[in-house]
Protein backbone atom coordinates (compact mmCIF):
# COMPACT_ATOMS: atom_id res chain seq x y z
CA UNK A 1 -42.10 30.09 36.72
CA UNK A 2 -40.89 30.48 40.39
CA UNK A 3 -38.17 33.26 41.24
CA UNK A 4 -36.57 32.39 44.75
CA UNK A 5 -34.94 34.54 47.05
CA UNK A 6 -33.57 32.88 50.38
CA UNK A 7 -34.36 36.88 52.38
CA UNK A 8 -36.87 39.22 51.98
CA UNK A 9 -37.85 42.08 49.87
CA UNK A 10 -35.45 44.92 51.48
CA UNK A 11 -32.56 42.23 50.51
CA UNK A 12 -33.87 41.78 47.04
CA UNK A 13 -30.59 42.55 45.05
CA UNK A 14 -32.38 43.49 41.56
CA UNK A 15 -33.02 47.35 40.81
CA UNK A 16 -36.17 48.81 40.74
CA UNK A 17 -36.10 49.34 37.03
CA UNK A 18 -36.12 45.56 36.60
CA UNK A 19 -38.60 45.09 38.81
CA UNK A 20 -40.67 47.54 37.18
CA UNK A 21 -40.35 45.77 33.87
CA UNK A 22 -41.70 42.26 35.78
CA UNK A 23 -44.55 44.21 35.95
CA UNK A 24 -44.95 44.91 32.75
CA UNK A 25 -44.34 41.79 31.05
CA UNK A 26 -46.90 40.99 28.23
CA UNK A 27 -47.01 37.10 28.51
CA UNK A 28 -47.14 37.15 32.68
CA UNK A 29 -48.78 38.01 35.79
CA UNK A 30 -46.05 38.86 38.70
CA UNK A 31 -47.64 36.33 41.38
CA UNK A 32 -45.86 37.30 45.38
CA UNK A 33 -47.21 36.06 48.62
CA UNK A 34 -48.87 39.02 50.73
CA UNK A 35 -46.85 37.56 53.49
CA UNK A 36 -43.79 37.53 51.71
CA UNK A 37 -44.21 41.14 50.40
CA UNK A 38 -44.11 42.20 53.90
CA UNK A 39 -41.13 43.44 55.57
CA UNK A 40 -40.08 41.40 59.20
CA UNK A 41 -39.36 43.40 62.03
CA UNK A 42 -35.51 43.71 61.27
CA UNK A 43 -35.51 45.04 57.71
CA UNK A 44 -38.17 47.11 58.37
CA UNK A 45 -35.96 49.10 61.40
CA UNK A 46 -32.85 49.08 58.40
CA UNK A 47 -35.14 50.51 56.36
CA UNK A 48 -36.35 52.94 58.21
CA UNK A 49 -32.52 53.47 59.60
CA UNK A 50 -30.97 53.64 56.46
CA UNK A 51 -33.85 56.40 55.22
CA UNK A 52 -33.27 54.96 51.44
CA UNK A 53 -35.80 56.25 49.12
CA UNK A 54 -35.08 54.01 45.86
CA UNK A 55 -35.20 51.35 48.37
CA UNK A 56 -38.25 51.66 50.29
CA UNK A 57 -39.60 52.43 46.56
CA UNK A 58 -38.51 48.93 45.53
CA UNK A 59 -40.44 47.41 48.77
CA UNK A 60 -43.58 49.43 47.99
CA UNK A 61 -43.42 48.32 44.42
CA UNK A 62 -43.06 44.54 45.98
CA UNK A 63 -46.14 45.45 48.07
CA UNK A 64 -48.25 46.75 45.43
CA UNK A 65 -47.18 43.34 43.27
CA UNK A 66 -48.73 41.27 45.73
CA UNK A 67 -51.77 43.36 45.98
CA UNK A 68 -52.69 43.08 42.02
CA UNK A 69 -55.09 41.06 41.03
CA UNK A 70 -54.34 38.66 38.00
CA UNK A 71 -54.32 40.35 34.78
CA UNK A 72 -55.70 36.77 32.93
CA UNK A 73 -52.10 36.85 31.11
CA UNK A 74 -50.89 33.10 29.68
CA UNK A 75 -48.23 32.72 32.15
CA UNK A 76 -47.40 33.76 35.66
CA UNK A 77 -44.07 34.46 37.65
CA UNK A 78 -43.72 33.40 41.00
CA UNK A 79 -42.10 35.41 43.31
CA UNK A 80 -41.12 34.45 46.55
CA UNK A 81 -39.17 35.65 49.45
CA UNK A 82 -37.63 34.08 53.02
CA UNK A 83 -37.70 30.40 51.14
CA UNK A 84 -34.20 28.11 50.22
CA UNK A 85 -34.23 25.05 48.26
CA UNK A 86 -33.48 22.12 49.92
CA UNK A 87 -34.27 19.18 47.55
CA UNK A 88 -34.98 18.32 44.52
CA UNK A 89 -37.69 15.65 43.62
CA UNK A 90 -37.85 13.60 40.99
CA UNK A 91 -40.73 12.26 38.81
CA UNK A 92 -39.75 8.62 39.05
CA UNK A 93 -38.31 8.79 35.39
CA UNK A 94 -35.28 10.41 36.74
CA UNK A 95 -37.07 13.94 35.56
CA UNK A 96 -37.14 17.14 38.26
CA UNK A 97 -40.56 17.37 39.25
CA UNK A 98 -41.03 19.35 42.07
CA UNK A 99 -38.93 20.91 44.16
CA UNK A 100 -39.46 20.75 48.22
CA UNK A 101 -38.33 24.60 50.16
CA UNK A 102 -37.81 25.46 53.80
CA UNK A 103 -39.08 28.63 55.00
CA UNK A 104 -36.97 31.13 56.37
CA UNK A 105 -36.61 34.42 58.75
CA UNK A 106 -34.00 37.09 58.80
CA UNK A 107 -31.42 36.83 61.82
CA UNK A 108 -28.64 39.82 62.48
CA UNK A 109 -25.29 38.44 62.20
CA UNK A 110 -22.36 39.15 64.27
CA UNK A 111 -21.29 41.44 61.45
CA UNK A 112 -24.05 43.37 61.68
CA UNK A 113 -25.66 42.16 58.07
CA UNK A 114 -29.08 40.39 58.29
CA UNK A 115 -28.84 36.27 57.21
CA UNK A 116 -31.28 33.64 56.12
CA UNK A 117 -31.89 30.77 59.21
CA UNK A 118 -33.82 27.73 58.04
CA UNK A 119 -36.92 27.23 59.79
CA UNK A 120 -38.86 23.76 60.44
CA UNK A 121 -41.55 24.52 57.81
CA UNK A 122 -41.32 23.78 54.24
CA UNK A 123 -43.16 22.98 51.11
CA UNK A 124 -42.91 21.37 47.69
CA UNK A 125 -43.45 23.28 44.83
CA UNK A 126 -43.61 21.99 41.08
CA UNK A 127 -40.68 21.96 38.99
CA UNK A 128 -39.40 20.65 35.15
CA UNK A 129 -36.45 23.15 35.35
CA UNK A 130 -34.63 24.41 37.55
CA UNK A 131 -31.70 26.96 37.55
CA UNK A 132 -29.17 28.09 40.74
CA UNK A 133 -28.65 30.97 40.81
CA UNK A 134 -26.83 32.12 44.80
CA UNK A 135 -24.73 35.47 43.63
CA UNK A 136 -20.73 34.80 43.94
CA UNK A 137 -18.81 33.95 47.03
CA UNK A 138 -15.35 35.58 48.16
CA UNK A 139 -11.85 33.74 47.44
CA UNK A 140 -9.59 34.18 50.09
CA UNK A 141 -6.16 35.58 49.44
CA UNK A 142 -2.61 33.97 51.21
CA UNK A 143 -1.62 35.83 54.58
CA UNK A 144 -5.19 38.09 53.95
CA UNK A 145 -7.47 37.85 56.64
CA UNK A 146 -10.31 35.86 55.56
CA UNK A 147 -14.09 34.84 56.78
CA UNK A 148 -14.58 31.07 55.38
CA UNK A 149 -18.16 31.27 56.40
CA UNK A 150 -19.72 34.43 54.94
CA UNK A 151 -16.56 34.52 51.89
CA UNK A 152 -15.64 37.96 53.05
CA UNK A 153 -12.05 39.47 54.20
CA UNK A 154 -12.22 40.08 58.03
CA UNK A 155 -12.78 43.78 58.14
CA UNK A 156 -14.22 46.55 60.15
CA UNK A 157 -15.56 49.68 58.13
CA UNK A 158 -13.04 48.68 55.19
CA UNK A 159 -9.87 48.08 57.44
CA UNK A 160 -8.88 44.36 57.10
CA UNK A 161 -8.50 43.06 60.63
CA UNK A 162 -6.14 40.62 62.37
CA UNK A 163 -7.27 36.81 62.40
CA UNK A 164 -6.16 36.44 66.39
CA UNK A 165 -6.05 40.68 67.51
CA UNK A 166 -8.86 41.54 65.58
CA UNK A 167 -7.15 45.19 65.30
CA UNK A 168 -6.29 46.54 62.18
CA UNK A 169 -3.57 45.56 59.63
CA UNK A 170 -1.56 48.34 59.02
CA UNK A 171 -2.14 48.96 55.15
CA UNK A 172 -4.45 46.50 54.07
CA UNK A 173 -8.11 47.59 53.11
CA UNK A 174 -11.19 46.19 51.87
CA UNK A 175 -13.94 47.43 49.26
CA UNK A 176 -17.00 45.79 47.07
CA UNK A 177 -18.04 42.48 47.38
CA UNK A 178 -14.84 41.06 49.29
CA UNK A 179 -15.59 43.15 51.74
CA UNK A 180 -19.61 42.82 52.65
CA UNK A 181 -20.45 39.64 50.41
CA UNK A 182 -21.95 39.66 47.09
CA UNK A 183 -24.72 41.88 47.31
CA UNK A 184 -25.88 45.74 45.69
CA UNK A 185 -25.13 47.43 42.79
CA UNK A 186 -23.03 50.35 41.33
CA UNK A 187 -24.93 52.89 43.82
CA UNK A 188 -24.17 50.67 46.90
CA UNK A 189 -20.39 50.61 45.75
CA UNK A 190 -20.31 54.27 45.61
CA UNK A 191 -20.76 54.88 49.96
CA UNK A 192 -19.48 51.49 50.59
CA UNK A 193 -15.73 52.69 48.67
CA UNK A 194 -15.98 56.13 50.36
CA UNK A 195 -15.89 54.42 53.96
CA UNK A 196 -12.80 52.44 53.47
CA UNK A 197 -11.10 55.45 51.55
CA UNK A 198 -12.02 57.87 54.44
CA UNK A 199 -10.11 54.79 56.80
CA UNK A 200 -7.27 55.00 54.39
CA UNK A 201 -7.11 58.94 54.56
CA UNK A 202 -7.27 58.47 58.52
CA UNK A 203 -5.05 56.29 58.77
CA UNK A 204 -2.38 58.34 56.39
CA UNK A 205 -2.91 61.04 58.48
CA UNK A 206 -2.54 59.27 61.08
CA UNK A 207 0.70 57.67 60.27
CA UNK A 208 -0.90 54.14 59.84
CA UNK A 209 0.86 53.28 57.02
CA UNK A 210 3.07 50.95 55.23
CA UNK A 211 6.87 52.35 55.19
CA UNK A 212 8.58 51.40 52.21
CA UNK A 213 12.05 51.75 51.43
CA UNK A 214 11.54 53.21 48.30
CA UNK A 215 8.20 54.90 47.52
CA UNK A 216 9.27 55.84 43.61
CA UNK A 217 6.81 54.72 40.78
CA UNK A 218 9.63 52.76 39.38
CA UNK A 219 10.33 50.87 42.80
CA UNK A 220 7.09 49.71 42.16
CA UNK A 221 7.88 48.38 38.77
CA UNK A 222 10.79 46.90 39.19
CA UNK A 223 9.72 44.56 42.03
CA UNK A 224 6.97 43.70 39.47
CA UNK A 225 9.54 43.08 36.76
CA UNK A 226 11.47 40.97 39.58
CA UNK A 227 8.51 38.68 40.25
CA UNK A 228 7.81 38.17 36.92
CA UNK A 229 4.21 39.77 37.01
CA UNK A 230 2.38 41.34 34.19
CA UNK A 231 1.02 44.29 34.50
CA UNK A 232 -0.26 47.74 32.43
CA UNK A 233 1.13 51.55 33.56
CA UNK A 234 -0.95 54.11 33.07
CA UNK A 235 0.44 55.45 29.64
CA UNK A 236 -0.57 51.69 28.31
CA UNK A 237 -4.29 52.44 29.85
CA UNK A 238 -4.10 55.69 27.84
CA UNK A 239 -2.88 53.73 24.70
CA UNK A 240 -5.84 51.01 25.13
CA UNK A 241 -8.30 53.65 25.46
CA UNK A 242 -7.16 55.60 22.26
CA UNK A 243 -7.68 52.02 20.29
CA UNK A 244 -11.30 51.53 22.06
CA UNK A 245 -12.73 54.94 21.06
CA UNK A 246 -11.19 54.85 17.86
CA UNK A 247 -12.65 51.37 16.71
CA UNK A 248 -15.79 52.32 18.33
CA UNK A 249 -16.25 55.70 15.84
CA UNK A 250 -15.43 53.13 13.22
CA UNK A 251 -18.35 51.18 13.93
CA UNK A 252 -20.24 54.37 14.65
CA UNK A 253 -19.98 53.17 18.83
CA UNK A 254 -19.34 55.09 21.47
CA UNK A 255 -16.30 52.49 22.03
CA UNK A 256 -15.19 49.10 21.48
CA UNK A 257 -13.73 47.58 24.22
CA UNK A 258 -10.84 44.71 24.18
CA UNK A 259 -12.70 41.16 25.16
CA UNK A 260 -10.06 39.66 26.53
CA UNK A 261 -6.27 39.91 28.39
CA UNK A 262 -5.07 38.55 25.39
CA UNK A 263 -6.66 41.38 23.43
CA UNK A 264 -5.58 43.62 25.03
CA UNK A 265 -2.19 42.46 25.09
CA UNK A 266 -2.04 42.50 20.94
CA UNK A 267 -3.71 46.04 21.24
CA UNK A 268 -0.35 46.99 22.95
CA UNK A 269 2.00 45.18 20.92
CA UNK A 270 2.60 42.67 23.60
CA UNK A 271 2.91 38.93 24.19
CA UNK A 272 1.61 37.36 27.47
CA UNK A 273 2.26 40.79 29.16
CA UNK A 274 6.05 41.44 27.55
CA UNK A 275 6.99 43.45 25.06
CA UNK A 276 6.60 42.10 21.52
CA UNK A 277 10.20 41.08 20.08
């Protein structure tokens, strides 16, 4: 089985727990290139910038991977770095039977963010199955600001910026995977929210901010009720909540959670968003 990244091993987006457990499989060897363990010139001065410990953990594990000898096991996992597919191949019997990859290296956007760049080398490698699996990619929003090639919302540190000015927008922000593409986890959210909240609290101090006639909770409501959107206030939050914990001691849980809108909806006594009649 072959696991393909299209950038290296500071990029890898899986946690170090998971990789641990790769190692530990009881059916397979983890097999990784010694030159794709190894960290190019530009991820290894973010690295060393960024002074991440769970990260450069993650790279040593990746390191010590590719330094293992095989363990004899029945299987072995394939993991490679820097390489994109770029065709598949057939058998002749209209059956995937290999699969031919282009090597890459790691070039620094104009953002800032490190991206894959297709070299002129490549090589087949066999395949009977093959799944895609690329992450997600932004959706842009009407009158947003939006970056069609990376899928992001134009932004600097969490401020959406102007298509033509490239200054700010007064009032709109950016957080997540919108804002720097699809990539970390729940601990890369955390500093990556606190940098466009710190904007917003500059730019409220600042007076940056949108002036609305009517700043009232119920202003906000009613142009909701106006434009026919559905939507759930805080005491209905409260109310879902109550119903999750409760079903959840019921089937000795620490909650059940509503599956769907629609759920959630009957939870509340509602149809489609409206009160039930």
């Amino acid at each position: 089985m072959y696991l393909l990244g299209r950038r290296g091993p500071a990029q890898a987006a899986f946690t170090n727990p998971e990789l641990k457990e790769l190692g530990e499989l009881a059916d397979a060897d983890v097999d990784i290139p010694h030159s794709e363990a190894e960290l190019d010139p530009l991820s290894r001065e973010e690295l060393e910038a960024s002074g991440d410990r769970m990260l450069a953990r993650k790279v040593e594990m990746i390191r010590e991977y590719a330094s293992r000898p095989p363990g004899g096991k029945p299987r072995r996992l394939h993991l490679r770095f820097l390489v994109s597919p770029v065709e598949l191949q057939d058998t002749g019997q209209g059956r995937v039977g290999g699969l031919r990859l282009v090597h890459n290296v790691l070039v620094r956007t104009a953002s800032g963010a490190l991206s894959a760049e297709a070299t002129g080398e490549s090589e087949t490698i066999p395949a009977g199955l093959v799944f895609r699996s690329v992450g997600y990619r932004g959706v842009s929003l009407a009158g947003v600001p939006f970056n069609e090639r990376w899928g992001v919302i134009a932004n600097a540190g969490g401020r959406v910026l102007d298509a033509e000015s490239e200054l700010p927008v007064v009032g709109e922000y950016a957080a997540g995977w919108i804002k720097r593409g699809p990539s970390g986890v729940i601990g890369t959210n955390k500093p990556d929210a606190l940098e466009t909240v710190t904007a917003m609290l500059e730019d409220a101090r600042a007076g940056l901010t949108w002036q609305p006639s009517s700043a009232s909770p119920e202003a906000v409501t009613s142009v909701f009720a106006d434009r026919c959107v559905d939507f759930t206030t805080f005491q209905d939050w409260c109310a879902i909540d109550a119903l999750e914990l409760a079903e959840g001691e019921r089937c000795g849980r620490p909650r059940v959670k509503c599956g769907s809108r629609d759920e959630m909806w009957r939870a509340l006594g509602r149809v489609d968003g409206r009160a039930a009649r």
